[in-house]
Protein backbone atom coordinates (compact mmCIF):
# COMPACT_ATOMS: atom_id res chain seq x y z
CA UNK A 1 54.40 49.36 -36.94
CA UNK A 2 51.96 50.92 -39.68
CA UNK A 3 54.06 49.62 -42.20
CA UNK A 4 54.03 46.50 -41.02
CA UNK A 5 50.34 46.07 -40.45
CA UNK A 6 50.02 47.71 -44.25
CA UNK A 7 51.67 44.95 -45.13
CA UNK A 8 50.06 42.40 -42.86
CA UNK A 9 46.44 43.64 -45.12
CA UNK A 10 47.84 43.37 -47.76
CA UNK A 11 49.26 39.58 -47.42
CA UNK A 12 45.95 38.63 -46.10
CA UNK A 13 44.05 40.59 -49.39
CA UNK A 14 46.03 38.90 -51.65
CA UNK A 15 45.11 35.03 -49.66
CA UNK A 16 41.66 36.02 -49.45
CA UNK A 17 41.85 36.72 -53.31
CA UNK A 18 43.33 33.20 -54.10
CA UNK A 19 40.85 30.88 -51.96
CA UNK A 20 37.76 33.10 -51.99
CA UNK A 21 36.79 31.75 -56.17
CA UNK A 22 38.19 27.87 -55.00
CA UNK A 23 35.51 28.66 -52.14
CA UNK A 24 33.17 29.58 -54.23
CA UNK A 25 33.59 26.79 -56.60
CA UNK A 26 33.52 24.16 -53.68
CA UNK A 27 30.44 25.75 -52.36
CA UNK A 28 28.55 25.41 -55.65
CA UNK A 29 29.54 22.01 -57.31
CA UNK A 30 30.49 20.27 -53.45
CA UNK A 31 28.64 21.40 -50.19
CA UNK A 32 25.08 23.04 -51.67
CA UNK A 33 24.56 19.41 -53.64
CA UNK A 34 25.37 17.56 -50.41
CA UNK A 35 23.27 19.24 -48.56
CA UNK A 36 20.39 19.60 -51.06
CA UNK A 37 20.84 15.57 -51.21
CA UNK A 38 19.89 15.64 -47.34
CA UNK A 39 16.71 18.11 -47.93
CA UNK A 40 15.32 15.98 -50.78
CA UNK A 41 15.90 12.44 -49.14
CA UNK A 42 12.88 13.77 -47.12
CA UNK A 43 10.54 14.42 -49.51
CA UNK A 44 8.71 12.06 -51.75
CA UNK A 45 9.59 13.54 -55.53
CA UNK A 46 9.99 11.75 -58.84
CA UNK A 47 12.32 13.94 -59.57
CA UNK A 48 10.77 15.80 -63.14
CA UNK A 49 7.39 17.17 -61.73
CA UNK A 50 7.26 20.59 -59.56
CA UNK A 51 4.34 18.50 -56.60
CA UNK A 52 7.14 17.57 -53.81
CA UNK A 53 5.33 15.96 -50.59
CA UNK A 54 7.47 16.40 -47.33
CA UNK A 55 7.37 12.71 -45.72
CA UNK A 56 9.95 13.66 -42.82
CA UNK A 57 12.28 10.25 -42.57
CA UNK A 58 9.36 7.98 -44.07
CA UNK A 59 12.08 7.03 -47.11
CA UNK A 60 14.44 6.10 -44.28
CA UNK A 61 12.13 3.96 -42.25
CA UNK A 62 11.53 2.18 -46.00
CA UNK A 63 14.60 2.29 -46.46
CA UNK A 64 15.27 -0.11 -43.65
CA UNK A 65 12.66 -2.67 -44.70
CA UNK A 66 13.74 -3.11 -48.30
CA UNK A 67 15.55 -6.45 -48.90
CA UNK A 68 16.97 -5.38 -52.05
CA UNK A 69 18.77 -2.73 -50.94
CA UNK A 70 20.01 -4.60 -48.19
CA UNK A 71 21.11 -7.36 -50.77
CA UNK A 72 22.91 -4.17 -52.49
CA UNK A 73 24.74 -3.40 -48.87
CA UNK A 74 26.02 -6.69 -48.74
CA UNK A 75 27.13 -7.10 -52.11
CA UNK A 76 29.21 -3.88 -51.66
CA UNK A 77 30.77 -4.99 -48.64
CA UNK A 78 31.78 -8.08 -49.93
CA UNK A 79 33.49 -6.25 -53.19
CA UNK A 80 34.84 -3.92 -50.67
CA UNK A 81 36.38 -7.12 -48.67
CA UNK A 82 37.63 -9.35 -51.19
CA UNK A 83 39.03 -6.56 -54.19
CA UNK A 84 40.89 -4.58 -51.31
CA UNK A 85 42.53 -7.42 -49.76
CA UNK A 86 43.41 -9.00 -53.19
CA UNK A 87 44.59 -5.61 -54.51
CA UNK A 88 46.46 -4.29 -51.48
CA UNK A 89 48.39 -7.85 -51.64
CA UNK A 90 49.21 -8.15 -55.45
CA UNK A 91 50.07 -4.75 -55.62
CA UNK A 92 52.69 -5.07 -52.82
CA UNK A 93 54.21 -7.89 -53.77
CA UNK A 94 54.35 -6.76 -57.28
CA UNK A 95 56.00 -3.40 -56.60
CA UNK A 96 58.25 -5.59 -53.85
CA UNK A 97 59.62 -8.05 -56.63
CA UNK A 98 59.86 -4.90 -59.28
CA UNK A 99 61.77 -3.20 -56.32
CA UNK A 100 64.35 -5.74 -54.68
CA UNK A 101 64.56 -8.26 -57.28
CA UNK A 102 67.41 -8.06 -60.37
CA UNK A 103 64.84 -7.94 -63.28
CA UNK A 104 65.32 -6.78 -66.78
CA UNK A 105 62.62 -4.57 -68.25
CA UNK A 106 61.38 -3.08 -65.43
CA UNK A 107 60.36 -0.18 -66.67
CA UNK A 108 58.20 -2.52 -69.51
CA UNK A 109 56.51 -4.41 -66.67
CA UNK A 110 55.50 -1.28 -64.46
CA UNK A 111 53.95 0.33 -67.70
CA UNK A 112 51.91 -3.00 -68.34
CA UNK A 113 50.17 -3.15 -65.44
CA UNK A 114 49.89 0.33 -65.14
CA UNK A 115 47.90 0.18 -68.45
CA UNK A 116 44.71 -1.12 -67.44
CA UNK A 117 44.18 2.01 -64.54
CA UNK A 118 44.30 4.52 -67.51
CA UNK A 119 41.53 2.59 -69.44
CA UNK A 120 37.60 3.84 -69.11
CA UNK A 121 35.25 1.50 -67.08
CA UNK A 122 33.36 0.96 -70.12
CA UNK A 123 36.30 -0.56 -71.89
CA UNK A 124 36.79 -2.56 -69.32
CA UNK A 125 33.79 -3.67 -68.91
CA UNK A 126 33.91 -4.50 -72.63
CA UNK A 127 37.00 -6.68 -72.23
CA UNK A 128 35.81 -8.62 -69.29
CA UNK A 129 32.14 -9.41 -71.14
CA UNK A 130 34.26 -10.92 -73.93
CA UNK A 131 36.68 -12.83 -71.49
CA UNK A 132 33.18 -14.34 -69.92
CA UNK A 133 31.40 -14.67 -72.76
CA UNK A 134 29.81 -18.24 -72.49
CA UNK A 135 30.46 -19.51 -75.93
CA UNK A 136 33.38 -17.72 -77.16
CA UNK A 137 34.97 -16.57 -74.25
CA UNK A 138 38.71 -16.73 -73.19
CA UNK A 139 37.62 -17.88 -69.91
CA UNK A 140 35.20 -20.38 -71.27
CA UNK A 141 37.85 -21.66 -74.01
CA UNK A 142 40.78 -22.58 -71.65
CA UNK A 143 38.40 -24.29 -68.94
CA UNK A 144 37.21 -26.47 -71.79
CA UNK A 145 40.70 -27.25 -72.82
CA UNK A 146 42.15 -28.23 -69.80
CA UNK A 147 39.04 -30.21 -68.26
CA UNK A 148 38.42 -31.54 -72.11
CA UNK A 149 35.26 -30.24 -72.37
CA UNK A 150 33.44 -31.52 -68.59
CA UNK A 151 33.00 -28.38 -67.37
CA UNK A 152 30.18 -26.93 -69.62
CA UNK A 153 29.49 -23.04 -70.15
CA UNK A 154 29.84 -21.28 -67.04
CA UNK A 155 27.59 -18.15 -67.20
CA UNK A 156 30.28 -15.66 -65.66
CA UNK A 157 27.82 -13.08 -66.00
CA UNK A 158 24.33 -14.93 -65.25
CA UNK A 159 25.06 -17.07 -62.84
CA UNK A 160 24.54 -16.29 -59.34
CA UNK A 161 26.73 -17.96 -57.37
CA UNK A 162 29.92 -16.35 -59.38
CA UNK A 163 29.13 -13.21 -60.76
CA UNK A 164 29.86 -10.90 -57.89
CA UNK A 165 33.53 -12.59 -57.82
CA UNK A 166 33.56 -11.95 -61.76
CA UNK A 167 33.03 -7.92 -61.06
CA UNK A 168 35.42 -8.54 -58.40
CA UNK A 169 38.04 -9.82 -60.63
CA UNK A 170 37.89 -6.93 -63.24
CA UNK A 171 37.91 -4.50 -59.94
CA UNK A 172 41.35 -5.81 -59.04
CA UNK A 173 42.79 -6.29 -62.57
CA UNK A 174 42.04 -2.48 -62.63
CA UNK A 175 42.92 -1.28 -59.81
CA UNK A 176 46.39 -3.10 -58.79
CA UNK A 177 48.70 -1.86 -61.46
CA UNK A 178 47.95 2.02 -60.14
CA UNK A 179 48.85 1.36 -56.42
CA UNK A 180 52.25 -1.25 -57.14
CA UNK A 181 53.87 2.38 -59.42
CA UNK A 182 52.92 4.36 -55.83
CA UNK A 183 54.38 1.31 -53.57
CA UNK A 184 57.04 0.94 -55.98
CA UNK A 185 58.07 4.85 -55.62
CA UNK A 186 57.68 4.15 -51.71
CA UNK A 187 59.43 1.16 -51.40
CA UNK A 188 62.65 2.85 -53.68
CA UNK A 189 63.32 5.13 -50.94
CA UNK A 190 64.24 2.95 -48.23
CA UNK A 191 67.97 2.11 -48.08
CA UNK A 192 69.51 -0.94 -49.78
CA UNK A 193 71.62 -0.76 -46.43
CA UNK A 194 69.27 -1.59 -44.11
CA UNK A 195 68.61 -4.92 -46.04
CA UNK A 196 71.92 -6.11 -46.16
CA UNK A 197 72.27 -5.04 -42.24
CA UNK A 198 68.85 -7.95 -41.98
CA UNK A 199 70.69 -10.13 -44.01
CA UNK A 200 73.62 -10.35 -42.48
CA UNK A 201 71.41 -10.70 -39.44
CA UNK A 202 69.78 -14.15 -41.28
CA UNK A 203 66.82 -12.23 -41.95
CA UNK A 204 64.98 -13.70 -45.42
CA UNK A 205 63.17 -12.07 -47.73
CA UNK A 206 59.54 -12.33 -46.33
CA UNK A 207 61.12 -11.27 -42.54
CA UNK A 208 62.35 -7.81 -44.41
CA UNK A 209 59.44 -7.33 -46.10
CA UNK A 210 57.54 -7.95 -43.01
CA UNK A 211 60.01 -6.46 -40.80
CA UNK A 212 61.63 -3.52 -42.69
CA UNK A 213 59.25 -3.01 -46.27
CA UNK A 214 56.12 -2.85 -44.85
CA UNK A 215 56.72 -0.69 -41.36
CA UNK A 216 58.33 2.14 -43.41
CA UNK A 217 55.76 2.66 -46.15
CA UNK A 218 53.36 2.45 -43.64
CA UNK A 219 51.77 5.55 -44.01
CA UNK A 220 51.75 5.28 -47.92
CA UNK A 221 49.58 1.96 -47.38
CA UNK A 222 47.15 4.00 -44.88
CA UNK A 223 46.59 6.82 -46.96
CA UNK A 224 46.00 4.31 -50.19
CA UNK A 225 43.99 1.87 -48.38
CA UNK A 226 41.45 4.63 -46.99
CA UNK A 227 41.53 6.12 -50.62
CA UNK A 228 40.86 2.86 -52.44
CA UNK A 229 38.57 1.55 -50.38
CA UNK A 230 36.39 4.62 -50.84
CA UNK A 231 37.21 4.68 -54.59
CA UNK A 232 35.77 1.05 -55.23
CA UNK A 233 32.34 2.18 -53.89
CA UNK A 234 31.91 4.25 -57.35
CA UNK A 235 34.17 1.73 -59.24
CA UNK A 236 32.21 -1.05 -58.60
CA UNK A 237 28.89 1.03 -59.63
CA UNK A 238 30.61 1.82 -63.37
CA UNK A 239 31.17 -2.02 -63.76
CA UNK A 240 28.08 -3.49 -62.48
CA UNK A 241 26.26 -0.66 -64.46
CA UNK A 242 28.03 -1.55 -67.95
CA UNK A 243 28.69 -5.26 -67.27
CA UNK A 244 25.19 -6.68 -65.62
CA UNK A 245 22.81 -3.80 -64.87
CA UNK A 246 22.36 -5.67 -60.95
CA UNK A 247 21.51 -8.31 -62.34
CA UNK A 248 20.87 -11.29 -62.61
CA UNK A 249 17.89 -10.70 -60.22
CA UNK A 250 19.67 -8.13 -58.41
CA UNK A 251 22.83 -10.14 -57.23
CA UNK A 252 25.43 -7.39 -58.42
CA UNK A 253 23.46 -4.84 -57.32
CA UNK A 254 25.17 -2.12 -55.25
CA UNK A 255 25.10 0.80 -53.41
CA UNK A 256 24.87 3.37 -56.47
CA UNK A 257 23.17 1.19 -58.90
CA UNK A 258 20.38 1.09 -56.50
CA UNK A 259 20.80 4.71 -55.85
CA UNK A 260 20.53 5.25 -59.79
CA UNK A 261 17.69 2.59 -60.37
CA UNK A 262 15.41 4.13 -57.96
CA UNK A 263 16.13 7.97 -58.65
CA UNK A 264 16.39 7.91 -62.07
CA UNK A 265 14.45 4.66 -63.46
CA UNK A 266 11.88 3.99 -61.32
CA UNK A 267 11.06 8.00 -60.70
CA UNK A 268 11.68 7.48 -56.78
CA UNK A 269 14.05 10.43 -56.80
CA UNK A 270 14.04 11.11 -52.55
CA UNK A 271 14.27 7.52 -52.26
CA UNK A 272 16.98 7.62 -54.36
CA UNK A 273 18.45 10.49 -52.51
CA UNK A 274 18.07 8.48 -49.10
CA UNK A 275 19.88 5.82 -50.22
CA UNK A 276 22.63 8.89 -51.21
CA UNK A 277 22.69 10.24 -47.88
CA UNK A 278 23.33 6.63 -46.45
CA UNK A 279 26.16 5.67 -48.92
CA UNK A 280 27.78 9.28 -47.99
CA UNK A 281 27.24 7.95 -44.22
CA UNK A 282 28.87 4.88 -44.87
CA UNK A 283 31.60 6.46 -46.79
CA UNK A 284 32.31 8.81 -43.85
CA UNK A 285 32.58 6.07 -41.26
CA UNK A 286 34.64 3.99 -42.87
CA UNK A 287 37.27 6.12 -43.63
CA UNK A 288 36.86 6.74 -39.61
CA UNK A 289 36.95 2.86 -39.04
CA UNK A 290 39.99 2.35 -41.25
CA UNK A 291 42.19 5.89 -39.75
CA UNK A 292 41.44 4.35 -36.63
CA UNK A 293 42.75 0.59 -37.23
CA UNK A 294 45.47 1.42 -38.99
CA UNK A 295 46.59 4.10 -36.76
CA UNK A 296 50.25 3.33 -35.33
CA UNK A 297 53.66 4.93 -34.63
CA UNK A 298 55.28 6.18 -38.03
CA UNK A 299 58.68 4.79 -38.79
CA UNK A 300 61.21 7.48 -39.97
CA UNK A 301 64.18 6.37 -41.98
């Protein structure tokens, strides 16, 4: 019995050596910053000086009554909308046709559009710019060809009306090639036999990927879609920060480019770090929202 519990210590002295430095690390660079994030977000601070005013939840209740970072909220939820249902759908039907269908160079087409997820945001932002540059543009130059020159220059970047969908467009051109290679590996490991078992059936090729594809990667698509949908939060800020800067007159703005305008450029750093603490709120819940709609019965093979 001594033995054992000798040896019980020692297992437990050897785990406590292993995670006590990852602890330590998390604790440092992870958990004091959040929580220093919630102590500053109630103090009015411009961030350099040492004079820090408590104001209790003052930034909050401003926080509430300012338009543009409302405008921010919805422009973020729409980028969340439209780039994760775009994505999520190219991205399965890419990896379905690169899966099921007798294609030569597959291997060639999964590294192509796996190419663009391994690129910075700044080069993509630098590749987009030049597809909507007004005068030169690729964009510009084929909508002139095929309309012969009656559609003008459309401002990709300064107009309104289209930019958001213009950030949303180099969101999914990013983002898609990285989640068809993990569909893809999901999708190879169902059995060929239960497709020919449909088709003999008279199931098609949209009822099995309905019926067979898509109920046994399930909880691949779960786990991505939570992931992604978190991930194009900060995505979104990289692009709109390189591409537009929020504007024009703050219609890209989102969460974090607010965040980052008002901490850092206009020397509002705990109203910066309110708007923090409610994008880390948001964050939180809808990873909750999404768990919870998505939850169903996992399919085994």
């Amino acid at each position: 019995m001594t033995e054992f519990m000798r040896k019980h210590k020692g297992r437990r002295a050897f785990l406590s050596v292993c995670t006590i430095p990852a602890l330590i690390l998390f604790s440092v660079f992870m958990l004091y910053p959040t929580l220093n994030i919630f102590i500053i977000s109630m103090y009015k601070w411009g961030g350099y000086s040492q004079h820090r005013e408590f104001v209790g939840l003052d930034n909050f209740v401003k926080l509430f009554s300012d338009a543009k970072f409302w405008q921010s909220f919805q422009n973020t939820v729409l980028l969340i909308v439209i780039v994760t249902i775009v994505t999520m759908a190219m991205a399965l039907l890419t990896a379905a046709v690169l899966t099921r269908e007798k294609l030569r160079f597959k291997g060639f087409f999964r590294v192509v559009f796996y190419i663009p997820n391994i690129l910075s945001a700044v080069v993509i932002a630098a590749i987009f710019s030049a597809v909507y540059d007004p005068s030169r543009g690729l964009l510009n130059t084929l909508l002139s060809f095929f309309t012969g020159g009656s559609a003008g220059q459309v401002l990709w970047l300064g107009d309104q009306k289209v930019v958001i969908y213009s950030i949303a467009i180099a969101m999914i051109w990013q983002a898609v090639g990285y989640y068809m290679v993990m569909y893809t590996a999901s999708m190879s490991s169902v059995p060929e036999s239960m497709y020919e078992a449909a088709s003999l059936e008279g199931a098609g090729r949209v009822r099995q990927f309905f019926s067979i594809t898509i109920p046994l990667i399930w909880t691949n698509i779960r786990t991505t879609l939570t992931f992604f949908i978190i991930s194009s939060i900060n995505i979104s800020f990289l692009l709109v920060r390189a591409m537009t800067s929020g504007g024009p007159d703050g219609s890209t703005e989102v969460f974090l480019s607010y965040m980052y305008k008002q901490a850092y450029t206009n020397s509002s750093y705990g109203y910066g770090m309110a708007i923090g603490v409610l994008v880390f709120l948001f964050s939180f819940a809808l990873s909750g929202i999404i768990n919870l709609v998505t939850r169903r019965d996992s399919v085994d093979l």
